[in-house]
Each structure stands twice: as structure tokens, then as C-alpha cells.
N, C-alpha and C. Protein backbone atom coordinates (compact mmCIF):
# COMPACT_ATOMS: atom_id res chain seq x y z
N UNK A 1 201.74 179.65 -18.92
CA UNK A 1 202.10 178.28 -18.66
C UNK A 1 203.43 178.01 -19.34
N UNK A 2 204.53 177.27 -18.80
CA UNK A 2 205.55 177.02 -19.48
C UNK A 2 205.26 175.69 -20.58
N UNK A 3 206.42 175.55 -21.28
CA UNK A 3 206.23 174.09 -21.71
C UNK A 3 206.56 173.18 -21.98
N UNK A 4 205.49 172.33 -22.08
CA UNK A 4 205.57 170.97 -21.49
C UNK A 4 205.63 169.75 -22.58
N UNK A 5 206.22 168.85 -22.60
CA UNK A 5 206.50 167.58 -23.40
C UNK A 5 205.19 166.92 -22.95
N UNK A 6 205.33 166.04 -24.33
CA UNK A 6 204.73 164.89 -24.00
C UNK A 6 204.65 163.62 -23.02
N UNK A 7 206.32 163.45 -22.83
CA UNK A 7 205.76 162.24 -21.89
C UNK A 7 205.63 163.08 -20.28
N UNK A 8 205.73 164.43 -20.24
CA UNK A 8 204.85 165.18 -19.20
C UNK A 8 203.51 165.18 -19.03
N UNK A 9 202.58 165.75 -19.81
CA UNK A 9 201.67 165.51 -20.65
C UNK A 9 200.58 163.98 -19.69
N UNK A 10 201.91 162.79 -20.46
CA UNK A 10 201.67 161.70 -19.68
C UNK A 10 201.14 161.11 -18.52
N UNK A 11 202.87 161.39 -18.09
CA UNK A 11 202.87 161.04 -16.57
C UNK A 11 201.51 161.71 -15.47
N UNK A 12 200.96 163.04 -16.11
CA UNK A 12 200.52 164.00 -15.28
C UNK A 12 199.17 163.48 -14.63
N UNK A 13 198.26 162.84 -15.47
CA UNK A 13 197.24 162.50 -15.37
C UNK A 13 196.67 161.51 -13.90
N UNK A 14 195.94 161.93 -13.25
CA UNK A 14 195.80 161.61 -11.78
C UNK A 14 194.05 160.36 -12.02
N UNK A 15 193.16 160.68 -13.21
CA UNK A 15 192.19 159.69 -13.39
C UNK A 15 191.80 159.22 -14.51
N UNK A 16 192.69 158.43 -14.83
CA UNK A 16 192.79 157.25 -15.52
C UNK A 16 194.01 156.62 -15.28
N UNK A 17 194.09 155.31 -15.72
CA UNK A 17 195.73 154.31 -15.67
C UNK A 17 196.60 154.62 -16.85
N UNK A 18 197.57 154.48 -16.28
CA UNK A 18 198.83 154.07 -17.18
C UNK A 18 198.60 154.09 -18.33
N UNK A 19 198.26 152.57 -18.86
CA UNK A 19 197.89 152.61 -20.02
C UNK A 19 196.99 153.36 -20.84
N UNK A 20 196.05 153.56 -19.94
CA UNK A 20 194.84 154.43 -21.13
C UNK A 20 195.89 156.44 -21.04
N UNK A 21 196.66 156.32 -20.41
CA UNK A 21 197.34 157.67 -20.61
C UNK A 21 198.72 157.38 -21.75
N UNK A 22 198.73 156.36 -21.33
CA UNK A 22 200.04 155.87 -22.62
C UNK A 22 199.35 156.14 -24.18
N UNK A 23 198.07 155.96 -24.13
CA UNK A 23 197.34 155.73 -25.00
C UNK A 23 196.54 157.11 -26.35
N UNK A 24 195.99 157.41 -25.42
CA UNK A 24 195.42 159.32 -25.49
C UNK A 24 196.02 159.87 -26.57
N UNK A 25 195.57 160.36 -27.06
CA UNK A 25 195.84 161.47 -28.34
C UNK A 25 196.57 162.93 -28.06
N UNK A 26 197.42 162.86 -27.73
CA UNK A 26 197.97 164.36 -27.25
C UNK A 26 198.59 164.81 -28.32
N UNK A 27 198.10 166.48 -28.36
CA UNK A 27 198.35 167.42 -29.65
C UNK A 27 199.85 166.62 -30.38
N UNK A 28 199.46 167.24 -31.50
CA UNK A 28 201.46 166.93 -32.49
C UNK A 28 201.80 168.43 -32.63
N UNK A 29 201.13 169.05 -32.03
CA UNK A 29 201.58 170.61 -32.43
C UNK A 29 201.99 171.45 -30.64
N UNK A 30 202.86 170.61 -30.19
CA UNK A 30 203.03 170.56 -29.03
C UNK A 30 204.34 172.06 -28.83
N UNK A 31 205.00 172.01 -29.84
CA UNK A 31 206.15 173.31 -29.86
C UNK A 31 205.40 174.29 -30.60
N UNK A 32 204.25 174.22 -31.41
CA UNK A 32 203.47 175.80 -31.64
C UNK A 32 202.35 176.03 -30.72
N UNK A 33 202.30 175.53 -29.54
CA UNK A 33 201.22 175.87 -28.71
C UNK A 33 201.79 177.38 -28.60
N UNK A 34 200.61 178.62 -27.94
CA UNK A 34 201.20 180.01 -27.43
C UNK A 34 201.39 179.50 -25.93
N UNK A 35 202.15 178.90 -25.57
CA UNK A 35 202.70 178.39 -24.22
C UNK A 35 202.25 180.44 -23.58
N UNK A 36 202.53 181.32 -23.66
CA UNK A 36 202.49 182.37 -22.71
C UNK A 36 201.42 183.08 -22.60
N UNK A 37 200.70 182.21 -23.49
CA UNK A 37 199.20 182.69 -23.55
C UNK A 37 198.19 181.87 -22.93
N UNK A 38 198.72 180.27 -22.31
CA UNK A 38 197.90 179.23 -22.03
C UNK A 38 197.70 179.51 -20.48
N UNK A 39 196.62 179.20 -19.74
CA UNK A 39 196.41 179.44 -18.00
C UNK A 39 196.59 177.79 -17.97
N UNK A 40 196.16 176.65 -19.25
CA UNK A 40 196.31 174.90 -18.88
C UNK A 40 195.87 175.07 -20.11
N UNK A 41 196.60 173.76 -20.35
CA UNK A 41 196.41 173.64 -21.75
C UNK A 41 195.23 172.15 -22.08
N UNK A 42 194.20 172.45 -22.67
CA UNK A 42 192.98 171.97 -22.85
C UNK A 42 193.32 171.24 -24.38
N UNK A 43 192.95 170.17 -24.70
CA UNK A 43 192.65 169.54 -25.88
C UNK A 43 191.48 168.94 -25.56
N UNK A 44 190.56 168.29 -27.23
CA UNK A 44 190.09 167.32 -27.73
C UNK A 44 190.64 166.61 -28.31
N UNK A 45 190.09 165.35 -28.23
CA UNK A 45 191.03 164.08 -28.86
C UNK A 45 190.81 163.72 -30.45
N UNK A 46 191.38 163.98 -31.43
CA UNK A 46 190.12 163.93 -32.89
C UNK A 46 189.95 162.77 -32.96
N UNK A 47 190.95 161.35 -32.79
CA UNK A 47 190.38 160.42 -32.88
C UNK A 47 189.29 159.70 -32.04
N UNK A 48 188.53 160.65 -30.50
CA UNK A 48 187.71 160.14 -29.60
C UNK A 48 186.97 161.08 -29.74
N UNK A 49 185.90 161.62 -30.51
CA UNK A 49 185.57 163.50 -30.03
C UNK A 49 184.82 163.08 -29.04
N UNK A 50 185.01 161.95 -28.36
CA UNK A 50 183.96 162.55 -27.30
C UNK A 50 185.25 162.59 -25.53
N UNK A 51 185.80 162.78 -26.00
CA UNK A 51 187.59 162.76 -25.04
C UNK A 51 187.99 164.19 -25.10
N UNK A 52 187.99 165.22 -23.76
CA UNK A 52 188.96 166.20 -23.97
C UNK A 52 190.21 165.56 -22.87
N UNK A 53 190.96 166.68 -22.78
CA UNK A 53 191.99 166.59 -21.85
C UNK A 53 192.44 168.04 -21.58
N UNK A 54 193.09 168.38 -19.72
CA UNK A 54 193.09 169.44 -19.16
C UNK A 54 194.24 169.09 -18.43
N UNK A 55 195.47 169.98 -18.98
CA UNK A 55 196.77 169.90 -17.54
C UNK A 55 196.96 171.07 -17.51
N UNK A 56 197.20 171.26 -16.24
CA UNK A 56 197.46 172.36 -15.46
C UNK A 56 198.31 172.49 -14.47
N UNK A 57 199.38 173.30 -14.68
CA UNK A 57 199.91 173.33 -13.35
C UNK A 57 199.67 173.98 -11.92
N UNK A 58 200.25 173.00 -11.06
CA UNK A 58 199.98 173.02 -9.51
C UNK A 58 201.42 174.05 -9.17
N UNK A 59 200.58 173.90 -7.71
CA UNK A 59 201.24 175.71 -6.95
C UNK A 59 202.97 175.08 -6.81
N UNK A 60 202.98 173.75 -6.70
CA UNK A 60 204.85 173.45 -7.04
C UNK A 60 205.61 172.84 -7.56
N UNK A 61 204.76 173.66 -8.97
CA UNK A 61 205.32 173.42 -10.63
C UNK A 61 205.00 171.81 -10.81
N UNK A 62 204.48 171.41 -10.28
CA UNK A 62 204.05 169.72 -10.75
C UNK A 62 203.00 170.04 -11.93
N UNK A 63 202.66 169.26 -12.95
CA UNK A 63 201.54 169.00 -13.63
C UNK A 63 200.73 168.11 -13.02
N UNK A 64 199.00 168.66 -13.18
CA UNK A 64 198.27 167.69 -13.48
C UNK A 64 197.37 167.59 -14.48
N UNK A 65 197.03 166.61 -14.52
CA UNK A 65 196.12 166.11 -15.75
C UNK A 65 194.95 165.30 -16.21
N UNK A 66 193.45 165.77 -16.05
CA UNK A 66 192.17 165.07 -15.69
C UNK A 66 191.74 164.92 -17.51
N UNK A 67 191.52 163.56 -17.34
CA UNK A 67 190.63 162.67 -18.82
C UNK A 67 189.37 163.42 -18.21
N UNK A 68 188.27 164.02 -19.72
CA UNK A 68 187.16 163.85 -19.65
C UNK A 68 186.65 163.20 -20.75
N UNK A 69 184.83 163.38 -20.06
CA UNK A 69 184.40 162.66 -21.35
C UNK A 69 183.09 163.69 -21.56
N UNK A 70 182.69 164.08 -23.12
CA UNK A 70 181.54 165.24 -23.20
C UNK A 70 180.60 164.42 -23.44
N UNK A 71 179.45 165.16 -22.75
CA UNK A 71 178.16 164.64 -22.95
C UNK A 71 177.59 165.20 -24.84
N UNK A 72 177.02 164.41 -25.20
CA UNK A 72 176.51 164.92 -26.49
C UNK A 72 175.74 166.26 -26.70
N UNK A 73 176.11 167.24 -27.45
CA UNK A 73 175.32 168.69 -27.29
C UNK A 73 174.61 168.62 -27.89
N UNK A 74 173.50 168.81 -26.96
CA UNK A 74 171.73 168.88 -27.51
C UNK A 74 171.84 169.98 -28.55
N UNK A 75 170.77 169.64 -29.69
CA UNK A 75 170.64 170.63 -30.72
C UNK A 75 169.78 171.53 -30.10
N UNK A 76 170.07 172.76 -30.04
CA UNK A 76 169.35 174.07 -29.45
C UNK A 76 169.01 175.24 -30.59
N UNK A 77 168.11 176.23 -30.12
CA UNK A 77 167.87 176.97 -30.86
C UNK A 77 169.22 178.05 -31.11
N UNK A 78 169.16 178.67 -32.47
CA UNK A 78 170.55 179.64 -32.72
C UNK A 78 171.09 180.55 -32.01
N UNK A 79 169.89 181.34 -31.47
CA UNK A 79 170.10 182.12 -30.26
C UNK A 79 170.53 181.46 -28.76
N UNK A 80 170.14 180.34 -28.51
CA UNK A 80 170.79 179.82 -27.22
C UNK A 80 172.01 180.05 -26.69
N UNK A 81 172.14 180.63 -25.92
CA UNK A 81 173.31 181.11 -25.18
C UNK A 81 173.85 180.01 -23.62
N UNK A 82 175.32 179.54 -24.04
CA UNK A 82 175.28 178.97 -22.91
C UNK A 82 177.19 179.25 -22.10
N UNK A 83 177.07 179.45 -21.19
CA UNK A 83 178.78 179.66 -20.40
C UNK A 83 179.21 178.82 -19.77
N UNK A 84 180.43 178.81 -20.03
CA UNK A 84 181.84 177.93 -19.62
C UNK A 84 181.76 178.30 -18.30
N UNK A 85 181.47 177.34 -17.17
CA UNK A 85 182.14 177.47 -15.89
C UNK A 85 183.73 177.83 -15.78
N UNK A 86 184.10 177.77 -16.66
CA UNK A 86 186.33 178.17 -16.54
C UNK A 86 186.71 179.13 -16.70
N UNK A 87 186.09 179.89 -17.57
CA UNK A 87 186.37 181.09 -18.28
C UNK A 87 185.01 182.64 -18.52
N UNK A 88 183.88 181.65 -17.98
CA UNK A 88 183.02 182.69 -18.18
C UNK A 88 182.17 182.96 -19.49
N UNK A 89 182.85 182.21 -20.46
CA UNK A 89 182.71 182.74 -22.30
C UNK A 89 181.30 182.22 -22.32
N UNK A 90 179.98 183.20 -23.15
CA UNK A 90 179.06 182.56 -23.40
C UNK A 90 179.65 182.26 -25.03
N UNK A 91 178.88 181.09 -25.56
CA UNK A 91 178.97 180.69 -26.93
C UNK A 91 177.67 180.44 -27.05
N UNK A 92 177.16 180.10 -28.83
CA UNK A 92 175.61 179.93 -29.10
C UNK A 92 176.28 178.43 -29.60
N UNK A 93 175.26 177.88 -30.10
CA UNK A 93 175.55 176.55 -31.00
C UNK A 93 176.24 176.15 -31.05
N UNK A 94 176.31 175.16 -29.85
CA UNK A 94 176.88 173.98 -29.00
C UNK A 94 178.09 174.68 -28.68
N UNK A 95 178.89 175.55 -28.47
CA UNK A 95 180.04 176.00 -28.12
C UNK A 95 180.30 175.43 -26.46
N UNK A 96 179.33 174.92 -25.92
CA UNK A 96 179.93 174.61 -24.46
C UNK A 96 179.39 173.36 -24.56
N UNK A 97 180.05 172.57 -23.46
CA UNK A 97 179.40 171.01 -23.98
C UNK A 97 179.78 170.94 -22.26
N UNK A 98 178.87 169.52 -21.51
CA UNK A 98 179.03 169.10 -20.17
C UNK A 98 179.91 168.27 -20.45
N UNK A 99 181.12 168.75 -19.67
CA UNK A 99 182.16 167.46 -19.33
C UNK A 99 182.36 166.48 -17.89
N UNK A 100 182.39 165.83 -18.16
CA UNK A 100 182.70 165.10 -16.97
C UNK A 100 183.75 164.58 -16.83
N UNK A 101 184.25 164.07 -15.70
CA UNK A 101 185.65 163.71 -15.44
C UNK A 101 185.67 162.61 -14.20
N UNK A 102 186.22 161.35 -14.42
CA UNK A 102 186.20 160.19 -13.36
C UNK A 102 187.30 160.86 -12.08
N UNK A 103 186.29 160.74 -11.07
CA UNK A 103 187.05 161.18 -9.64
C UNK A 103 188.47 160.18 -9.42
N UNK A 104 189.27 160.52 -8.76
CA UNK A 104 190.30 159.37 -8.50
C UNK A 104 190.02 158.29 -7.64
N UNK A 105 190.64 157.69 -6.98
CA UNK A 105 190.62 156.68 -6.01
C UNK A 105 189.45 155.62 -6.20
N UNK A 106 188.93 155.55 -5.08
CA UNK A 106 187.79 154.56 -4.77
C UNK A 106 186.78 155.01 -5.33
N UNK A 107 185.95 156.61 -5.25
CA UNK A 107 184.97 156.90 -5.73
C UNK A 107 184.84 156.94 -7.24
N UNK A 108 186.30 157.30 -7.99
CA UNK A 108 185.90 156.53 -9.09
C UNK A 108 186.19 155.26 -9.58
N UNK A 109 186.58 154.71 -9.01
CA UNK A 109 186.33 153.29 -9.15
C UNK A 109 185.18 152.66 -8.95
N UNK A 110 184.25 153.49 -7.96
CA UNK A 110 182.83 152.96 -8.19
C UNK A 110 182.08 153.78 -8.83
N UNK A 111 182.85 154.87 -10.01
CA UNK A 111 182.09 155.16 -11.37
C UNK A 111 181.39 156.35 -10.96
N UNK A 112 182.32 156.85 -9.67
CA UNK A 112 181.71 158.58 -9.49
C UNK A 112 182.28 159.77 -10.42
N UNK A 113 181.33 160.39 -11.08
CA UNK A 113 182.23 161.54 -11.42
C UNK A 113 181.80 163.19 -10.81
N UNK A 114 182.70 163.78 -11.43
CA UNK A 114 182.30 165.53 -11.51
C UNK A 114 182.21 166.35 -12.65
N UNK A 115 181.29 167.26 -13.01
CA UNK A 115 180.94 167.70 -14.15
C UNK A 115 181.09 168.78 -14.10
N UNK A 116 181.36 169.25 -15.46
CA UNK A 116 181.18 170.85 -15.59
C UNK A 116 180.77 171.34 -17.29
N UNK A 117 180.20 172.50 -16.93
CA UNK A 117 179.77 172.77 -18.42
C UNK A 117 181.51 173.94 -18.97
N UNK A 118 181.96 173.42 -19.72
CA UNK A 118 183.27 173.68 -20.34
C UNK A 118 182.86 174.08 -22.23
N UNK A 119 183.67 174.94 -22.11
CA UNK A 119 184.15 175.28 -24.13
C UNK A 119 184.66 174.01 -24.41
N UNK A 120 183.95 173.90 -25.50
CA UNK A 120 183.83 172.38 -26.13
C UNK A 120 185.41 172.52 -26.85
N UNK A 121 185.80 173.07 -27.46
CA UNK A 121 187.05 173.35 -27.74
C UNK A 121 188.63 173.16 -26.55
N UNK A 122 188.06 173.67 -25.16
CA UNK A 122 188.40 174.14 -24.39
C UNK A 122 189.62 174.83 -24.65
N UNK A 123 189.66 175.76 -24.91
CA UNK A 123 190.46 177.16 -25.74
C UNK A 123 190.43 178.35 -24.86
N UNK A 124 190.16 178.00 -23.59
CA UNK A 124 189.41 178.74 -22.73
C UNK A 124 190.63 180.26 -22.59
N UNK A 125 191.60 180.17 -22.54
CA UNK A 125 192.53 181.10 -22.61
C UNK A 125 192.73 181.43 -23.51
N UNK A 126 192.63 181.35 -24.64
CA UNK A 126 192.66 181.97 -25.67
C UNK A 126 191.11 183.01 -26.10
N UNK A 127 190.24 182.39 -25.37
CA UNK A 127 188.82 183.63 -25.19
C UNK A 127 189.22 184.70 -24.41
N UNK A 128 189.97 184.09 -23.19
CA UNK A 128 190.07 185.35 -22.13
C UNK A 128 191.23 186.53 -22.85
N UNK A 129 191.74 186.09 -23.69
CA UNK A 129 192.87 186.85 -24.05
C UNK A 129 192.57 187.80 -25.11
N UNK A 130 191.45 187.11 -26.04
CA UNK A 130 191.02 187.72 -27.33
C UNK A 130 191.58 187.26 -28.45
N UNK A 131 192.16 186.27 -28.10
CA UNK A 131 192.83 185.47 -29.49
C UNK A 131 192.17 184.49 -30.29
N UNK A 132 190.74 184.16 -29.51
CA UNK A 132 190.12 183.54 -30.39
C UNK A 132 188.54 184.01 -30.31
N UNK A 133 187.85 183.86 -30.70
CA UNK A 133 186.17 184.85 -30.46
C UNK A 133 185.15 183.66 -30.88
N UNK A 134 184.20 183.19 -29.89
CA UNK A 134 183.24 182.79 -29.87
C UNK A 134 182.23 182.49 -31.23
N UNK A 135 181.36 182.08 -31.66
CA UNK A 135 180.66 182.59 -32.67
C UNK A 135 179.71 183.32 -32.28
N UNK A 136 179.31 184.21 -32.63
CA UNK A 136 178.33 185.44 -32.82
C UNK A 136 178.78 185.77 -31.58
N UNK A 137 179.83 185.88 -31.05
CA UNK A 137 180.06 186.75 -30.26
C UNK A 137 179.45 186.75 -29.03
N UNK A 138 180.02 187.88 -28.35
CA UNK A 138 178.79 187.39 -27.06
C UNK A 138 178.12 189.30 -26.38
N UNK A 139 177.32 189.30 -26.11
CA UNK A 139 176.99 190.46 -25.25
C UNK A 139 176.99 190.80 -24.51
N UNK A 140 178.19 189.85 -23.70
CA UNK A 140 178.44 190.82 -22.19
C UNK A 140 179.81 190.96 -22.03
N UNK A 141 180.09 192.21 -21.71
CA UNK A 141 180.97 192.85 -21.36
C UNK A 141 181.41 193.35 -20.30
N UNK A 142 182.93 192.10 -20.02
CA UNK A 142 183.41 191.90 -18.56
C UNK A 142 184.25 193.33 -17.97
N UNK A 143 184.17 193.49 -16.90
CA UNK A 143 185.31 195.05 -16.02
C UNK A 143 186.28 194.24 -15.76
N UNK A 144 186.74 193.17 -15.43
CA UNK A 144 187.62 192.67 -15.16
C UNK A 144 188.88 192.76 -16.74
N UNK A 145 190.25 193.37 -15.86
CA UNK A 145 191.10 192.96 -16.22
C UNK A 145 191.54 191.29 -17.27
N UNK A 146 192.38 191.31 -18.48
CA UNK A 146 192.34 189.90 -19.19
C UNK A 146 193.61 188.73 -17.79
N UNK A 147 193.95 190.05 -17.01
CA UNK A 147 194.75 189.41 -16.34
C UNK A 147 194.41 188.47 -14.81
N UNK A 148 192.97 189.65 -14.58
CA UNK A 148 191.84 189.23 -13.50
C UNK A 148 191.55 187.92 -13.89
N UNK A 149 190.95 188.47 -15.31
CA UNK A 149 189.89 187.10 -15.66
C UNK A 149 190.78 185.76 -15.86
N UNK A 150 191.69 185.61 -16.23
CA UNK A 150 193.15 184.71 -16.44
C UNK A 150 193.06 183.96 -15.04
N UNK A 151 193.51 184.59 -14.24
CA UNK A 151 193.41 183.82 -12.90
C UNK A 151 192.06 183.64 -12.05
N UNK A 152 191.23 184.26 -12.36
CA UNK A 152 190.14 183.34 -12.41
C UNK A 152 189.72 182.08 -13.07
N UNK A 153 190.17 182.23 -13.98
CA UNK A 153 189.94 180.43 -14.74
C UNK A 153 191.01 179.28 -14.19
N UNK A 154 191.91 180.32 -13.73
CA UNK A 154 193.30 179.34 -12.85
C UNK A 154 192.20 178.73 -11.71
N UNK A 155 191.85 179.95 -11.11
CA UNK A 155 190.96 179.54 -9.73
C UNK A 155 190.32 178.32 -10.21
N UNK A 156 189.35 178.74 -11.40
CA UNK A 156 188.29 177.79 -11.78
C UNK A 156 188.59 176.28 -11.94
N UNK A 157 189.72 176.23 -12.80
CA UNK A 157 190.71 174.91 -12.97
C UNK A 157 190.49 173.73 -12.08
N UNK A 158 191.48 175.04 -10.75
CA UNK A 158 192.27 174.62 -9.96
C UNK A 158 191.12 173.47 -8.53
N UNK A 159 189.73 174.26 -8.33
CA UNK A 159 188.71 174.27 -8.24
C UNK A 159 188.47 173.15 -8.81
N UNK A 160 188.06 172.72 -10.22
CA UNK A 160 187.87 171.46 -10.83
C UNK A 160 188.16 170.29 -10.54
N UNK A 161 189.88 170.47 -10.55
CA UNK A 161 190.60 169.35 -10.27
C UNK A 161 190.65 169.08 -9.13
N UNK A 162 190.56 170.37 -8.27
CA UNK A 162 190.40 169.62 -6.64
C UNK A 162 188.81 168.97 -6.56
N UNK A 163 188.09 168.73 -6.97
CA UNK A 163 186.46 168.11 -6.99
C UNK A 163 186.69 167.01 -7.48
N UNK A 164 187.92 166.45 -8.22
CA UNK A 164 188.28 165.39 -9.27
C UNK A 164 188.63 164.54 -7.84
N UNK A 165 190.13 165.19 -7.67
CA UNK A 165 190.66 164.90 -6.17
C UNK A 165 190.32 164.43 -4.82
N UNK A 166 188.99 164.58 -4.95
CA UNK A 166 188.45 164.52 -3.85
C UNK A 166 188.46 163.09 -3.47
């Protein structure tokens, strides 16, 4: 992913308004991101934890950019294993959390959304790469290329936001 400013960042966001994007918590560590390591760059909000945020770029170089909101992660047993629809990563204890995200237009305006179970972190490229590791690890072991699996989570994204889109 190349990179991107803040009032990019901004502008990008397709569900929510103006203001609540004027608003949002976007990283301060915006020039040490690994920009060549990112497939979209995923935050949580620290002052909302229950707020991530996902921009990604589109096939002609535009950004976009979907508000979610996480559902609270049920306390589970230690061994519970659960995977990121984006990336594939299983994590134990709470490492994936259900996000949801307000559709655009009319349907969310009448308070439709789309969900997905996402890395609560959403760091999701930085799993596929090996730059960051799960807790306790995980036990399955992908054949796919880090470069396969990379654009698969593009797919996955890309996939997302078009369900947002809709």
C-alpha cells in the first residue's frame, strides 16, 4: 500500500458523514506505518475501543474507507479458536471480534449493516507476512504463498467493502 495522509484517510470514508469522519481517531504514527507491508491499513480507535477503521485502496488508486463498530467478545474458553474472514489467522482469546459496518445510502440509513468476524487488532497484514504472531499461535499451516495469501485478503477486503456498497 502506498502512503497515505490524513486528510486522505478522511475524505475516504464512504459510511459515515463528514463530520463524524472529521472526527475519528486516526493513528499519530501515520509516517512509521510499514506502508510496504500493509494490503489496507486497519486501526482501532483507543479513545472508542469499540470503533475500528479499514482503508483500502481501489483498482484506480482512489481510497476507501468503512467505520466499524465491534461487537463485545464473549469470554470463551483458552483453547477457543476463532478466524478472521480477511486474512484467514486463527487467534484464541478474543483475538477476532464481529465487526460490523453501516451500509451506505438508504439501507443504511435505515440502520442496515454487514458483518464480519475480523482480527480485533486488524493487523491482518502483518499476520500474513509474519511480522506479527497471534497468541499461542495457531496450528494450521497454509501452502499458499505470503504473496497468495496477501491478495487474498485484498480479495477479502475488497469483497467487504463491496457488501458495504451495496
Amino acid at each position: 500500500m502506498r502512503p497515505i495522509t490524513e486528510s486522505g484517510i478522511r475524505g475516504s470514508f464512504v459510511n459515515c458523514s463528514k463530520g463524524e469522519a472529521k472526527r475519528l481517531g486516526v493513528p499519530r504514527d501515520l509516517d512509521e506505518q510499514p506502508w510496504d507491508d500493509l494490503d489496507f491499513l486497519g486501526w482501532r480507535d483507543p479513545g472508542a475501543p469499540e470503533r475500528g477503521y479499514v482503508v483500502a485502496e481501489r483498482d484506480d488508486g482512489g481510497l476507501v474507507g468503512i467505520a466499524l463498530r465491534a461487537a463485545p467478545v464473549a469470554a470463551r474458553g483458552f483453547t477457543a479458536r476463532s478466524m478472521c474472514s480477511l486474512c484467514l489467522t486463527t487467534h484464541t482469546s478474543g483475538g477476532v471480534a464481529l465487526m460490523t459496518a453501516r451500509r451506505t445510502g438508504e439501507a443504511g440509513r435505515l440502520g442496515n449493516t454487514v458483518g464480519q468476524y475480523l482480527c480485533t487488532d486488524l493487523a491482518c497484514s502483518l499476520y500474513i507476512r509474519g511480522r506479527k504472531q497471534p497468541v499461542m499461535g495457531a496450528d494450521f499451516e497454509e501452502t499458499l504463498s505470503v504473496d497468495e495469501r496477501a491478495a487474498r485478503a485484498r480479495a477479502n477486503v475488497a469483497a467487504f467493502i463491496g457488501k458495504v456498497l451495496e
